[in-house]
N, C-alpha and C. Protein backbone atom coordinates (compact mmCIF):
# COMPACT_ATOMS: atom_id res chain seq x y z
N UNK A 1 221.84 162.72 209.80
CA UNK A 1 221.11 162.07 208.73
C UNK A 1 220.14 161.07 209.34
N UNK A 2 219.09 161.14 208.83
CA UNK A 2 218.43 159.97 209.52
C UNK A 2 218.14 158.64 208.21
N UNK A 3 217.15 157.51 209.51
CA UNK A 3 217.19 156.72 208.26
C UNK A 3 216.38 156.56 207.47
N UNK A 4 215.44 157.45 207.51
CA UNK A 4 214.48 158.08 206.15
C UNK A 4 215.10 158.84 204.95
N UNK A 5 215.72 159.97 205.35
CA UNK A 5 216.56 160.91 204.11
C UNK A 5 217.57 159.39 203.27
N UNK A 6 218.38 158.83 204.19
CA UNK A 6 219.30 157.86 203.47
C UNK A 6 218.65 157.19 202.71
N UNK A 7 217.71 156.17 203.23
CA UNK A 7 217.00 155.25 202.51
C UNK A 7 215.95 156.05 201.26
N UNK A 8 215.60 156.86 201.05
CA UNK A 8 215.05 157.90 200.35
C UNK A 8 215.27 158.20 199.06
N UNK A 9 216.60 158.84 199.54
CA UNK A 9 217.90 158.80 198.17
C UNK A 9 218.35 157.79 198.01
N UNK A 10 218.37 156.95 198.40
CA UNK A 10 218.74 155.52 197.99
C UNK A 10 217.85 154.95 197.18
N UNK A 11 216.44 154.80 197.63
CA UNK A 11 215.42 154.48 196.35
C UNK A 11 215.59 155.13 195.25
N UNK A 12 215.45 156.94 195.01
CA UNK A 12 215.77 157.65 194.73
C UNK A 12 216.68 157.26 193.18
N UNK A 13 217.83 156.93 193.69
CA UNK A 13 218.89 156.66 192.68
C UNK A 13 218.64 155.59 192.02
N UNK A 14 218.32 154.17 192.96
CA UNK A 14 217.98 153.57 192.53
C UNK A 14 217.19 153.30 191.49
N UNK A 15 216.48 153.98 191.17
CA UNK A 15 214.97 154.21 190.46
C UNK A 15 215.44 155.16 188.69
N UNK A 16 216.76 155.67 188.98
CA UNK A 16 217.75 156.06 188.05
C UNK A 16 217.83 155.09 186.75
N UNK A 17 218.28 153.96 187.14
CA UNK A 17 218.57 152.99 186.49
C UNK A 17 217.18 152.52 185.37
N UNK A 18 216.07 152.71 186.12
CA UNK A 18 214.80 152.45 185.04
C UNK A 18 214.48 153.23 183.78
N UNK A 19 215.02 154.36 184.47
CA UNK A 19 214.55 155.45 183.39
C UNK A 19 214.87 155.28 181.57
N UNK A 20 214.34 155.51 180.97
CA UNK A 20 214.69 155.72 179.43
C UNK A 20 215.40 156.97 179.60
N UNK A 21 215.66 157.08 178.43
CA UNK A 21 216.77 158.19 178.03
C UNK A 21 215.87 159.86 178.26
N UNK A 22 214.55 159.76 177.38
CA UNK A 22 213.66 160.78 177.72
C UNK A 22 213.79 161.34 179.04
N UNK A 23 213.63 160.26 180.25
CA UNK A 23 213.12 160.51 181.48
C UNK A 23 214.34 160.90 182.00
N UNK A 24 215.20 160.46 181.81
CA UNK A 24 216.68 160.75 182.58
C UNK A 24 216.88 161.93 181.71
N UNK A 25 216.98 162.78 180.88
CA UNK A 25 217.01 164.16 180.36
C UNK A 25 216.12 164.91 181.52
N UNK A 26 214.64 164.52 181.53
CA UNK A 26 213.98 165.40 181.82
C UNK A 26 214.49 165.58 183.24
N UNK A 27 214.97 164.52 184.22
CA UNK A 27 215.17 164.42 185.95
C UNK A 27 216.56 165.31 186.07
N UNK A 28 217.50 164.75 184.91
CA UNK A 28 219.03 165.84 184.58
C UNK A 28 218.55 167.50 184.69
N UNK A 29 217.26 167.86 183.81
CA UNK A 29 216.77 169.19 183.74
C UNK A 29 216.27 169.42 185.29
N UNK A 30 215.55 168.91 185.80
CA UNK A 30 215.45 168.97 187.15
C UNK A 30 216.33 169.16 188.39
N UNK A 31 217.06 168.47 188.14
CA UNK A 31 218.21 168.22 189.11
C UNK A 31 219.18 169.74 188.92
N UNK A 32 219.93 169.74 187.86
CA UNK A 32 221.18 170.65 187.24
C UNK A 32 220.18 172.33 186.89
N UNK A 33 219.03 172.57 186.57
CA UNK A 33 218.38 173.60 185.84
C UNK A 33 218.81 173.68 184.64
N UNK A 34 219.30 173.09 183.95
CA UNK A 34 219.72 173.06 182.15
C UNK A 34 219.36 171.58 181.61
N UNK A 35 219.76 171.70 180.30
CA UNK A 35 219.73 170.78 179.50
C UNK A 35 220.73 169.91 179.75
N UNK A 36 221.29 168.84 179.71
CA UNK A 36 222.04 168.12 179.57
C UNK A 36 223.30 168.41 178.50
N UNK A 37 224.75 168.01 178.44
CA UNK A 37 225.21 167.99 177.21
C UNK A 37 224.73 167.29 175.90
N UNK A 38 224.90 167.11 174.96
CA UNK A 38 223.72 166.68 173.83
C UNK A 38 224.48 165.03 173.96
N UNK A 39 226.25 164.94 173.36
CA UNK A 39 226.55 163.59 173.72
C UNK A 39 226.74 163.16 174.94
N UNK A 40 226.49 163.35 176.50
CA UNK A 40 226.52 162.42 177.29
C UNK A 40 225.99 161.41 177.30
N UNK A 41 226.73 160.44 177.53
CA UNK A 41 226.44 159.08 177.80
C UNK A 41 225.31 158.52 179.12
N UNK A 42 224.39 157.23 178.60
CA UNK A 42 223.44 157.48 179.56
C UNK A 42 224.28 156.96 181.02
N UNK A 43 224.72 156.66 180.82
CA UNK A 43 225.60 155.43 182.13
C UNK A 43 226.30 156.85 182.81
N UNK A 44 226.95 158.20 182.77
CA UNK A 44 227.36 159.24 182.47
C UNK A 44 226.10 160.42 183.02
N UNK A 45 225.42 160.04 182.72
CA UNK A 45 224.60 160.76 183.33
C UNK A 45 223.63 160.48 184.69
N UNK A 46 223.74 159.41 184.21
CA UNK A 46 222.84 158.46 185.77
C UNK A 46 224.00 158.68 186.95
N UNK A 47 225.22 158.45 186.63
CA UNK A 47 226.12 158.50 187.78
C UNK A 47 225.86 160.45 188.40
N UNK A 48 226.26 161.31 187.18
CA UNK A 48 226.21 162.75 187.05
C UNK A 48 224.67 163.01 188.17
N UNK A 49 223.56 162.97 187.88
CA UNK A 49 222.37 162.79 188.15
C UNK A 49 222.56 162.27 190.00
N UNK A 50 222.87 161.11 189.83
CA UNK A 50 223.15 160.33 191.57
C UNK A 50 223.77 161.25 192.60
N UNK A 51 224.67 161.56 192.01
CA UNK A 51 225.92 162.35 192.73
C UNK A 51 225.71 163.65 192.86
N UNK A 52 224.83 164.45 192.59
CA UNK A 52 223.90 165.27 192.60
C UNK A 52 223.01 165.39 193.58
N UNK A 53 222.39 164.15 193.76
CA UNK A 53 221.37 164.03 194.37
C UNK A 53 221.66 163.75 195.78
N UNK A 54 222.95 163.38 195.65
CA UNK A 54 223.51 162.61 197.33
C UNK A 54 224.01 163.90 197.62
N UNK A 55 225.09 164.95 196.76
CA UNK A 55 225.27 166.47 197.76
C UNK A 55 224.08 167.23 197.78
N UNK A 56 223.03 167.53 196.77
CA UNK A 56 221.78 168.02 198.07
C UNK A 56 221.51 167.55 198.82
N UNK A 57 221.56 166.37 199.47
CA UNK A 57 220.91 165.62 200.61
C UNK A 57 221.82 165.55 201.69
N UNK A 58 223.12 165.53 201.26
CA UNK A 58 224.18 165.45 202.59
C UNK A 58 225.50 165.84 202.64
N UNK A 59 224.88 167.47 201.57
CA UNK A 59 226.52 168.11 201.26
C UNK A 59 227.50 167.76 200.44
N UNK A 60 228.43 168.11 200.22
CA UNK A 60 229.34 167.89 199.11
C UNK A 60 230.57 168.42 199.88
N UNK A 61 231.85 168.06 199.05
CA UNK A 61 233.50 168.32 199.44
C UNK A 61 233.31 170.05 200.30
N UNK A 62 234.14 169.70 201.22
CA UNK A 62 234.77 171.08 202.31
C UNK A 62 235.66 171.66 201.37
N UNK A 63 235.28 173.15 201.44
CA UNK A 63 236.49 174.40 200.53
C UNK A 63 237.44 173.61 200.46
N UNK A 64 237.91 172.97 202.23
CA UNK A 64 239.63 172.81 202.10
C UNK A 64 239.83 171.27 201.34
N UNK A 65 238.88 170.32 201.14
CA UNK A 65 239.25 169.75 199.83
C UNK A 65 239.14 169.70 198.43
N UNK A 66 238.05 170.81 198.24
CA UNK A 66 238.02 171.40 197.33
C UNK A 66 239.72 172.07 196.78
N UNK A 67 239.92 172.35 197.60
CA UNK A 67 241.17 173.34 197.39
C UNK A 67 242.15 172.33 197.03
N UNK A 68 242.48 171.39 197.94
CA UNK A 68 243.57 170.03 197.79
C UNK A 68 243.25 169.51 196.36
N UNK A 69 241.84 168.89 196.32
CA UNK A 69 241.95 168.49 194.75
C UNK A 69 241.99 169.11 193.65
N UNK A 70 241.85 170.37 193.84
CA UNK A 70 242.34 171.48 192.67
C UNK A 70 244.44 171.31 192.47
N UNK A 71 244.23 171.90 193.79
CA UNK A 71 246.15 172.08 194.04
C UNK A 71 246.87 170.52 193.22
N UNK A 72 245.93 169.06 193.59
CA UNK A 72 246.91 168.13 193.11
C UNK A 72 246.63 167.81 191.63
N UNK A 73 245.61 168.50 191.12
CA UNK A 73 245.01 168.23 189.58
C UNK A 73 246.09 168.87 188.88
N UNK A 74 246.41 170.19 189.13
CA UNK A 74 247.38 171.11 188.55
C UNK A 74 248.64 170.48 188.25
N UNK A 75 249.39 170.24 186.86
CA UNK A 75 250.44 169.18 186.63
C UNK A 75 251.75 170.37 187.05
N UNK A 76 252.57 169.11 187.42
CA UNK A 76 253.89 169.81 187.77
C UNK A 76 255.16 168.90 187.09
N UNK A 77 256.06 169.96 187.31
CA UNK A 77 257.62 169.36 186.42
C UNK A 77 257.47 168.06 187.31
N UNK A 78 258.36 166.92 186.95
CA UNK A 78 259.07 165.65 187.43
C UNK A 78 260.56 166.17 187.14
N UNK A 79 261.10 166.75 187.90
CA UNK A 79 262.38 166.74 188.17
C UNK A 79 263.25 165.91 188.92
N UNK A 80 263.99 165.14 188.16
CA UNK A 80 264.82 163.75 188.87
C UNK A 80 266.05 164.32 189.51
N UNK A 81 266.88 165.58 188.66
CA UNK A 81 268.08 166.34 189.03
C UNK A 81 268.06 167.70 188.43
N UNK A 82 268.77 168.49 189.30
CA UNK A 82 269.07 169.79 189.12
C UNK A 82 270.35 169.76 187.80
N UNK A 83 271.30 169.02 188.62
CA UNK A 83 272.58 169.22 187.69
C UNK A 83 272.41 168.13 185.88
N UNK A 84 273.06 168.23 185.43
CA UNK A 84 273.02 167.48 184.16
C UNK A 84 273.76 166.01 184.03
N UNK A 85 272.94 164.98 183.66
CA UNK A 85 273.09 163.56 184.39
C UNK A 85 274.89 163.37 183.65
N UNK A 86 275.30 162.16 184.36
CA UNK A 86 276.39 162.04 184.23
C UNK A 86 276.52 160.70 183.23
N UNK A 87 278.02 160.71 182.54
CA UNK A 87 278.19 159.23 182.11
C UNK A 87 277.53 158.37 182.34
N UNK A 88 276.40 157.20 181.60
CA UNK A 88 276.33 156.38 181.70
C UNK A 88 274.86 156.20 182.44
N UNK A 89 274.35 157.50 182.34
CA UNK A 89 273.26 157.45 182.75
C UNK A 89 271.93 157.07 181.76
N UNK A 90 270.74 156.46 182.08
CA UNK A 90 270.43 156.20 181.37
C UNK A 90 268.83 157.13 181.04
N UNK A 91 268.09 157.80 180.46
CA UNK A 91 266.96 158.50 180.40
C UNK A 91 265.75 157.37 179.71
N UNK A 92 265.00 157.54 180.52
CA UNK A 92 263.76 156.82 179.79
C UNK A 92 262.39 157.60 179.55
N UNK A 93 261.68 157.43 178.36
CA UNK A 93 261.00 158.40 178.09
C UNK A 93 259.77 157.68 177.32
N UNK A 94 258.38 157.57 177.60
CA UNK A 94 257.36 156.72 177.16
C UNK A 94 256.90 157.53 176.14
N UNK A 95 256.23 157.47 175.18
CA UNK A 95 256.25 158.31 173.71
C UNK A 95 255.33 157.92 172.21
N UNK A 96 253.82 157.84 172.88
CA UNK A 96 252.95 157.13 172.13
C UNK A 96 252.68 155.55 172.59
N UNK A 97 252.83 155.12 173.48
CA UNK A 97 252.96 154.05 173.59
C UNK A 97 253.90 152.69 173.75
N UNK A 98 255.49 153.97 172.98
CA UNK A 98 256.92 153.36 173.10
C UNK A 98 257.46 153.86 174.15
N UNK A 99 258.58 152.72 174.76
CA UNK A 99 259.91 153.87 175.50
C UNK A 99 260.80 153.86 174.93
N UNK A 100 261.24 155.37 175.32
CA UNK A 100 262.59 155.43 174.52
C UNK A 100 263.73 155.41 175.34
N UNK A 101 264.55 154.68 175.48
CA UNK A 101 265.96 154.81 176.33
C UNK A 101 267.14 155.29 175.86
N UNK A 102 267.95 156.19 176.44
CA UNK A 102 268.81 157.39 175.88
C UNK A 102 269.84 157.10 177.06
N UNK A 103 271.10 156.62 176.17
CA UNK A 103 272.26 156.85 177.41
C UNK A 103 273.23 157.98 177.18
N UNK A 104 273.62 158.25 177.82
CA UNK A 104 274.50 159.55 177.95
C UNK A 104 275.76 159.22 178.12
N UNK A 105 276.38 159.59 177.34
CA UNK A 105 277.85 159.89 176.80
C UNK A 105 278.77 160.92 177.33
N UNK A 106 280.14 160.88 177.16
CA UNK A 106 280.91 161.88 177.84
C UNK A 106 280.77 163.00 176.79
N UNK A 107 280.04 162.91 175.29
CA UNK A 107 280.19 164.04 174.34
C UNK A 107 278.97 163.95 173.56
N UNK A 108 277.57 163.70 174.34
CA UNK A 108 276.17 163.11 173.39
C UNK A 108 275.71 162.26 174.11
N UNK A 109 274.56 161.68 173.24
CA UNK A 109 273.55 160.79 173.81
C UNK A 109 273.97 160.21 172.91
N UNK A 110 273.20 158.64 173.26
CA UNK A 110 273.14 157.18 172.11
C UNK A 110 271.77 157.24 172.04
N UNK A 111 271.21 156.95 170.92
CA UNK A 111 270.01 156.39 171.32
C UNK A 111 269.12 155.45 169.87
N UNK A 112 269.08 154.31 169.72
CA UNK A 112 268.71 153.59 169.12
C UNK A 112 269.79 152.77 168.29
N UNK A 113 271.38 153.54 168.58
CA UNK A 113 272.18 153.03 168.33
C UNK A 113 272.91 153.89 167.44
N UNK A 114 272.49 154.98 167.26
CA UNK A 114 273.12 156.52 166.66
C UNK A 114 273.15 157.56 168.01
N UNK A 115 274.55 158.13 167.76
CA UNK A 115 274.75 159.42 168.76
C UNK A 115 274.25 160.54 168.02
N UNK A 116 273.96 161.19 169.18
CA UNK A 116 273.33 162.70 168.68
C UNK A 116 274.04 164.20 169.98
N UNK A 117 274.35 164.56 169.06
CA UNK A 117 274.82 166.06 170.44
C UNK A 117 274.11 166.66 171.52
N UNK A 118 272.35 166.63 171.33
CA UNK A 118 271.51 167.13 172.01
C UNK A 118 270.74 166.31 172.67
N UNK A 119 270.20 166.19 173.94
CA UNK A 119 268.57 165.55 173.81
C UNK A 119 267.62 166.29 172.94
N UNK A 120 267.81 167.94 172.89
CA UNK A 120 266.72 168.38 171.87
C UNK A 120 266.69 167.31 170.46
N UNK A 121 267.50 167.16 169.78
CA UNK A 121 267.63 166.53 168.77
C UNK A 121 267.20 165.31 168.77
N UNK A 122 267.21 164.35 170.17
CA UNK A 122 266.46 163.22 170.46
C UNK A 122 265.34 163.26 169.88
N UNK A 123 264.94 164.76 171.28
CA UNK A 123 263.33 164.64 170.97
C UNK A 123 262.76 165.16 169.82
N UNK A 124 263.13 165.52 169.07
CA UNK A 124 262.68 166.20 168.17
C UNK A 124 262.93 164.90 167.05
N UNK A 125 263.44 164.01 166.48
CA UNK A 125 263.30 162.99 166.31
C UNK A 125 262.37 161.59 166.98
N UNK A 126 261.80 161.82 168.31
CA UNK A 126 260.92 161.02 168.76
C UNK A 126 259.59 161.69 167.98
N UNK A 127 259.33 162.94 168.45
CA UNK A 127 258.28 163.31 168.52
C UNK A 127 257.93 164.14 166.94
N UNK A 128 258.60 164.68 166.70
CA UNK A 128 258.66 165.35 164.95
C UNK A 128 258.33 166.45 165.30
N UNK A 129 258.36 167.16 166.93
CA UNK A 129 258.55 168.53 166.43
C UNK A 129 259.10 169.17 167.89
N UNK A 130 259.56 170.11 167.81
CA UNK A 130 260.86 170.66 168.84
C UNK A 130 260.58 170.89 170.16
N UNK A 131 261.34 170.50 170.81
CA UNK A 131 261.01 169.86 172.12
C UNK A 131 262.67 170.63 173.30
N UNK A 132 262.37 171.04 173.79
CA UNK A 132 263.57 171.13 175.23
C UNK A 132 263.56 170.09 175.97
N UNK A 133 265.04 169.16 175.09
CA UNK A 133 265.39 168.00 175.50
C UNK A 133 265.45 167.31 176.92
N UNK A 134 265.82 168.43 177.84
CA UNK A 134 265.93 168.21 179.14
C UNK A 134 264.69 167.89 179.53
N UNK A 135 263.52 169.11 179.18
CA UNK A 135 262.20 168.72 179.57
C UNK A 135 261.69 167.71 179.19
N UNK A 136 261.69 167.43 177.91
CA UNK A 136 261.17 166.06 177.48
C UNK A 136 261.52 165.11 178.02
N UNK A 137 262.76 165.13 178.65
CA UNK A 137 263.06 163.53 179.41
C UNK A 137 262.98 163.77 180.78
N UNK A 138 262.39 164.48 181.21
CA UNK A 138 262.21 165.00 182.48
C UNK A 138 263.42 165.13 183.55
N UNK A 139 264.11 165.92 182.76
CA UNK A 139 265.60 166.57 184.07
C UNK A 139 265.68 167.89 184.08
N UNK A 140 264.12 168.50 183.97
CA UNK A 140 264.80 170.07 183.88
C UNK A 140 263.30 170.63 184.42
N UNK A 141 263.28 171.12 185.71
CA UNK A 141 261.98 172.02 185.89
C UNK A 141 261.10 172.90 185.03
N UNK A 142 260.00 173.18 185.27
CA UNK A 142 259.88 174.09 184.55
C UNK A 142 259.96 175.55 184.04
């Protein structure tokens, strides 16, 4: 890289920030070959636009992190245990904004201060609609 291309795109972007909304459509059409989405945000697009402009000039992510940040985007079970928790254990479970804490019994769960036979039945009372209790509290792969 030298220090013409850097400093370049650096004005470049810089010069982002002036634009009206018109002008930043038309440089988005330039940059991408399409239209813009209709609601992007201008702050949203100036970044979109920048970041653009810095991988034509000096490349963008290698396959093999390409590949890594795909592989860690992809959600996976939280499995705490294989086997089924024991006496006295306690499950915690965040749920709109609440947690819910669920202790486990030698014949049920407690939870809010009523026993219930299932975690399904927990969750399906947290959430209002049917749920695989294990999964919901995260003790059961997928």
């Amino acid at each position: 890289m030298t220090e013409d291309k850097g400093a370049s795109i650096g004005r470049d972007i810089a010069a982002l920030d002036a634009l009206d909304r018109p002008a930043l459509l038309q440089r988005w059409r330039s940059v991408f070959g399409r239209e813009a989405p209709p609601h992007l945000s201008r702050s949203l697009m100036v970044k979109a636009v920048a970041h653009e402009m810095q991988v034509r000039a000096f490349g963008g992510l290698s396959p093999r992190t390409l590949r890594t940040l795909k592989a860690a985007a992809k959600p996976k079970a939280t499995s705490i245990s294989r086997r089924p928790p024991g006496r006295g254990t306690r499950l915690v479970r965040e749920w709109n904004g609440f947690q819910h804490e669920v202790e486990v019994l030698d014949d049920g769960y407690l939870w809010r201060g009523q026993r219930y036979r299932s975690l399904s039945a927990i969750a399906l009372a947290i959430t209002g609609t049917k749920w695989s209790g294990p999964r919901f509290f995260g003790i059961k792969g997928e």
